[in-house]
Protein backbone atom coordinates (compact mmCIF):
# COMPACT_ATOMS: atom_id res chain seq x y z
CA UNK A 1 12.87 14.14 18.02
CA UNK A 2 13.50 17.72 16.97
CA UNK A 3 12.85 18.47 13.15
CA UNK A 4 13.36 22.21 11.92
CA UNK A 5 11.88 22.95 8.22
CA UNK A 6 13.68 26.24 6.68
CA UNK A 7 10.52 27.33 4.22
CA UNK A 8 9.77 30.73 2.41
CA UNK A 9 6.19 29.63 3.10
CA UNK A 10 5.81 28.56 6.85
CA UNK A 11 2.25 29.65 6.69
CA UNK A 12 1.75 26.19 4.38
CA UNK A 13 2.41 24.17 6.86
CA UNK A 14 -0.15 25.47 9.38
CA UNK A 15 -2.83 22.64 8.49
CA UNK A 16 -1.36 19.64 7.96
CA UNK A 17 0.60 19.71 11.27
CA UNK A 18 -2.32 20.24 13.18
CA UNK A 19 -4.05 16.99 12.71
CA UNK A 20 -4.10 13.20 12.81
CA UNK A 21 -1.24 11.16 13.85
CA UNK A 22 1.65 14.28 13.78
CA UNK A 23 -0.70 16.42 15.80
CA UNK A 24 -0.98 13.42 18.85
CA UNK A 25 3.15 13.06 18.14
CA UNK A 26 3.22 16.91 19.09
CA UNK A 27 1.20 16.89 22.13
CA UNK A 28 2.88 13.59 23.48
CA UNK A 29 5.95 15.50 23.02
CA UNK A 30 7.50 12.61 20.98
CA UNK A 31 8.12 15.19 18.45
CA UNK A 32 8.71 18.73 18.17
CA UNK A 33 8.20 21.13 14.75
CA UNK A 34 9.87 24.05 14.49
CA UNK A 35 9.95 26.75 11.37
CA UNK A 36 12.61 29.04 10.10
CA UNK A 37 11.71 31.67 7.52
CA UNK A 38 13.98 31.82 5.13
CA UNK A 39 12.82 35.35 4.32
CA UNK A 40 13.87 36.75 7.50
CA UNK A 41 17.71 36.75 6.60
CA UNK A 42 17.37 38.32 3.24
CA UNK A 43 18.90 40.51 1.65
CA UNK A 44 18.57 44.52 2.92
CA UNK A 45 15.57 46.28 3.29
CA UNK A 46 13.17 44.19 1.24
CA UNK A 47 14.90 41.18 2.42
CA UNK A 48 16.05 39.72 -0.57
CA UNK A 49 16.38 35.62 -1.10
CA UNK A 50 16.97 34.80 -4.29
CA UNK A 51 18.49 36.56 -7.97
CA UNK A 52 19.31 36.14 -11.67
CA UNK A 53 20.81 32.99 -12.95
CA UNK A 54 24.83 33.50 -13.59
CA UNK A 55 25.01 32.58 -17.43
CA UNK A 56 21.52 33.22 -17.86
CA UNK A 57 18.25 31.30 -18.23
CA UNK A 58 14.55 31.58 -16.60
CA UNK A 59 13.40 32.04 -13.23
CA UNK A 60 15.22 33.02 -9.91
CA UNK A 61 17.31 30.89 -7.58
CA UNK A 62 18.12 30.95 -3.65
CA UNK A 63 20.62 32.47 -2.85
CA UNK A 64 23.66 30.24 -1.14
CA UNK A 65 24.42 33.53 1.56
CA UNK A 66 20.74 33.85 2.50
CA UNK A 67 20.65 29.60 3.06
CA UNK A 68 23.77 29.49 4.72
CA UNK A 69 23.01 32.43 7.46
CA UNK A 70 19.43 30.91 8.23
CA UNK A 71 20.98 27.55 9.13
CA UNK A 72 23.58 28.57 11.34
CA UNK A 73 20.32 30.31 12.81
CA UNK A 74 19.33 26.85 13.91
CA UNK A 75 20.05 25.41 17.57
CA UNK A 76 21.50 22.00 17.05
CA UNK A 77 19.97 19.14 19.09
CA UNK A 78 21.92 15.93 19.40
CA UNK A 79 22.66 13.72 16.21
CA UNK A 80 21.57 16.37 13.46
CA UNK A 81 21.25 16.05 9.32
CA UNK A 82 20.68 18.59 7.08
CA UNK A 83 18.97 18.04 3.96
CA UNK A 84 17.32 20.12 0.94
CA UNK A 85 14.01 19.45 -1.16
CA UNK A 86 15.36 18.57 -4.40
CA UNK A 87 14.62 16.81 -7.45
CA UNK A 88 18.28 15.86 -7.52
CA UNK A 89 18.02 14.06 -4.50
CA UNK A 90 18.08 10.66 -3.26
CA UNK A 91 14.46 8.87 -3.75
CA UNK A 92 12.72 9.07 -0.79
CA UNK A 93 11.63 5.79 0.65
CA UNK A 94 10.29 3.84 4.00
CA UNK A 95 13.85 2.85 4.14
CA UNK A 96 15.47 6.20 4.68
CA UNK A 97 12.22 7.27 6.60
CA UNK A 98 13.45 4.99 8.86
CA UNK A 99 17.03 5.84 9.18
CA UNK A 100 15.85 9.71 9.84
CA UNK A 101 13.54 8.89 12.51
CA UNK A 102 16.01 7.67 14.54
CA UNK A 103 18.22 11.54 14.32
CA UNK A 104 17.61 13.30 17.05
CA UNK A 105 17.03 16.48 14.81
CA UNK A 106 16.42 16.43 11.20
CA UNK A 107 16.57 19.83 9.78
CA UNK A 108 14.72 20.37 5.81
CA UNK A 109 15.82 23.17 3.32
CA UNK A 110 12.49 23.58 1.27
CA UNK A 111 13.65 25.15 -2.44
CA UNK A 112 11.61 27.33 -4.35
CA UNK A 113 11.73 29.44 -7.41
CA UNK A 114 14.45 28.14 -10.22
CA UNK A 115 16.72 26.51 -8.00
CA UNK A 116 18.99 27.01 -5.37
CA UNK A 117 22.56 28.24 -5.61
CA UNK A 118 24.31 25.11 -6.36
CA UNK A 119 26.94 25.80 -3.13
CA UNK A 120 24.47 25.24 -0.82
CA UNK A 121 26.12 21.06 -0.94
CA UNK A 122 28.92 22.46 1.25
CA UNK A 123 26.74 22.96 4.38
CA UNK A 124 24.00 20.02 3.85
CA UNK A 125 24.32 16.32 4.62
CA UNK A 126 22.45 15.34 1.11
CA UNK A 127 19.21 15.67 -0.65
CA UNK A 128 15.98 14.45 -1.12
CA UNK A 129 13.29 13.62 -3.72
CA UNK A 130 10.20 12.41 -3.63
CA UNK A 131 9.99 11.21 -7.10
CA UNK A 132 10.74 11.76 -10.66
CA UNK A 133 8.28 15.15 -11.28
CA UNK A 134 8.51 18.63 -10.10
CA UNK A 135 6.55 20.69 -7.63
CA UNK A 136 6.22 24.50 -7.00
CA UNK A 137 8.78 24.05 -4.32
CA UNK A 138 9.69 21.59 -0.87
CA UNK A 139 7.33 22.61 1.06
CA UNK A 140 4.84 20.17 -0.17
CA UNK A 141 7.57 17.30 -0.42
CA UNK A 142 9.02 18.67 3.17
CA UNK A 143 5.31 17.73 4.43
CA UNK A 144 4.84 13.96 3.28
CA UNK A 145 8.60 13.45 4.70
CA UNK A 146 7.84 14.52 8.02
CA UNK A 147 4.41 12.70 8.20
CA UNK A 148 6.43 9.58 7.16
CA UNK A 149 9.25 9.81 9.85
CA UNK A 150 6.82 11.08 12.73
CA UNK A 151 5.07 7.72 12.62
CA UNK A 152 8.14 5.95 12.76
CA UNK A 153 9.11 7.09 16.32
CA UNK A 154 9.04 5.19 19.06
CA UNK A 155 5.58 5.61 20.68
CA UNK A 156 3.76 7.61 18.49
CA UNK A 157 2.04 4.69 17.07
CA UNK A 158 0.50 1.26 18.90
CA UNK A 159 3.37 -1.44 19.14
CA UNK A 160 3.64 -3.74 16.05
CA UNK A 161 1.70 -1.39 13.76
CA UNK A 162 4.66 -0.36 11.53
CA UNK A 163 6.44 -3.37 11.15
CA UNK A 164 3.52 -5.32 9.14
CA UNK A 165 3.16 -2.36 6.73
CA UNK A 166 4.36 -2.29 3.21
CA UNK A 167 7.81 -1.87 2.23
CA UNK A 168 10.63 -2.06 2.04
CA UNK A 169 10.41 -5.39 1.04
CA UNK A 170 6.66 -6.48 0.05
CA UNK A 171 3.25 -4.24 -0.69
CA UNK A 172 1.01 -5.32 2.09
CA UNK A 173 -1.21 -8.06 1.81
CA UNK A 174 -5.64 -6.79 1.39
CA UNK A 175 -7.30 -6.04 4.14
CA UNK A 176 -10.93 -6.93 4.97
CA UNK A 177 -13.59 -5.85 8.12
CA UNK A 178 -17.55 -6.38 8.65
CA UNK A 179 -19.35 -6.97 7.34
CA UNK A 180 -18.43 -10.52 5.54
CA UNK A 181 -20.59 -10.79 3.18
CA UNK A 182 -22.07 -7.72 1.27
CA UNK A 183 -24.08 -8.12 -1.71
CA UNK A 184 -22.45 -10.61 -3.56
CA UNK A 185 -18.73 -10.08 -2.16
CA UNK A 186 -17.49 -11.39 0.66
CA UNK A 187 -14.13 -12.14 2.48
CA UNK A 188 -11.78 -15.06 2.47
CA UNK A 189 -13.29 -17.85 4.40
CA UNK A 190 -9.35 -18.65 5.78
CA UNK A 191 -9.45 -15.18 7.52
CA UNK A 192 -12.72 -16.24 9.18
CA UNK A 193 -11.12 -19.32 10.36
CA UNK A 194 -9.91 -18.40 13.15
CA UNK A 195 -6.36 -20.86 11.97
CA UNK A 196 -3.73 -18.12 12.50
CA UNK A 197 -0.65 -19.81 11.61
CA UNK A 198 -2.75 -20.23 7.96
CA UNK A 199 -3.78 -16.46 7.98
CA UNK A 200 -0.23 -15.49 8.13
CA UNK A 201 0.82 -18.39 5.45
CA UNK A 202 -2.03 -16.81 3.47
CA UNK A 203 -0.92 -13.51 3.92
CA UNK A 204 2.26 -13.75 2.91
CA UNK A 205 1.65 -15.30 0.00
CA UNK A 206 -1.10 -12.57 -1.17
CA UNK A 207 1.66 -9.63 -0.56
CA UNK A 208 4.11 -11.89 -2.98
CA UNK A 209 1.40 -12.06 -5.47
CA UNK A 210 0.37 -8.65 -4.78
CA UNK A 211 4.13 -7.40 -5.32
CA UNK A 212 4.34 -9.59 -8.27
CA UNK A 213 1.51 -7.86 -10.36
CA UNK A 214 1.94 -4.21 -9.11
CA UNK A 215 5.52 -3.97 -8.47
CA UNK A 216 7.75 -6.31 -9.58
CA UNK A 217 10.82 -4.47 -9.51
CA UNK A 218 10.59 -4.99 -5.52
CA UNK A 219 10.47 -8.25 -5.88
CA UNK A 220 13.91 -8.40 -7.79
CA UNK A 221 15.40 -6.01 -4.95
CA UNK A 222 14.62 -8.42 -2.64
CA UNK A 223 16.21 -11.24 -4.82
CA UNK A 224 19.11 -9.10 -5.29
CA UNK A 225 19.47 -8.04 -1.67
């Protein structure tokens, strides 16, 4: 999988890439990161990205020419989809985390300043939030969406691993290792058992009960659904 992140900032993203789980993803060649800067397709000499609000207001927003010239920039690998940073965006979940890591090349628009010019929908394939507060600008959000996807593909991650995680369904049951008794705590005797048709039953039921207190309007999605 190919993913291409069109930032004002690729310098941010220097870290995070370079570590863990994404970092093995890169050198198995399962997935390949790639950065545009937006910066380079501005605007004469001082290369110019973003300008006054039409009607007025605070702040500066990207500007739809600038946007529009760096993604036609981009090489287009196989099944693509375009999408920008935004807080008007879709909610982010493991869902559509899914559903992108399956694209064979997901390109990200991270916005910054104000806003970006609001003709930028013509050329994208939708937008995405990753919840109901603002950042500084996508690059952060652009970051937790790619961590999210990367683990997703096929490989990058031991067999089985994903599917008994949490959503989209049920939180995932508590999870317990040595030693088995410390102090005064210690773990479930059924998970000791070694009875693994009743560690699943009592799995199960922990990540209903689980869901139940914490977040209950999953548990009516999954009625409803």
């Amino acid at each position: 999988m190919k993913i291409t992140i069109l930032t004002l900032f690729p310098e941010m993203f220097e870290g995070p890439f370079n570590h863990s789980i994404v970092k093995r993803a890169k050198e198995k060649k399962l997935v390949e990161i790639e950065f545009v800067n937006i910066r380079n397709f501005g605007i004469g000499n001082h290369k110019t990205v973003d300008d006054t609000p039409y009607g007025g207001g605070a702040g500066m927003v990207l500007r739809v020419d600038v946007l529009e010239k760096a993604v036609k920039s981009i090489k287009i690998k196989g099944e693509s989809k375009i999408f920008l940073l935004s807080p008007h965006g879709e909610t982010f979940n493991q869902q559509k985390a899914l559903e992108l890591s399956k694209l064979d090349h997901l390109i990200l628009i991270c916005g910054h300043y104000e806003g970006v010019d609001a003709r930028v929908d013509n050329f994208i394939d939708g937008k995405i939030s990753i919840g109901d507060f603002i950042t500084t600008g996508g690059e952060i959000p652009a970051m937790l969406v790619v961590d999210s996807i990367t683990r997703l593909i096929t490989g990058v991650l031991k067999e089985g691993v994903t599917q008994s995680e949490s959503f989209p369904d049920l939180l995932e049951h508590s999870q317990y290792t040595k030693p088995a008794f410390h102090k005064n705590l210690k773990v479930p005797e059924i998970l000791l058992s070694g009875d693994h048709k009743k560690i699943e039953e009592f799995r199960k039921n922990e990540s209903i009960n689980i869901t139940s207190k914490l977040r209950p309007d999953l548990i009516k999605k999954a009625k409803r659904g």
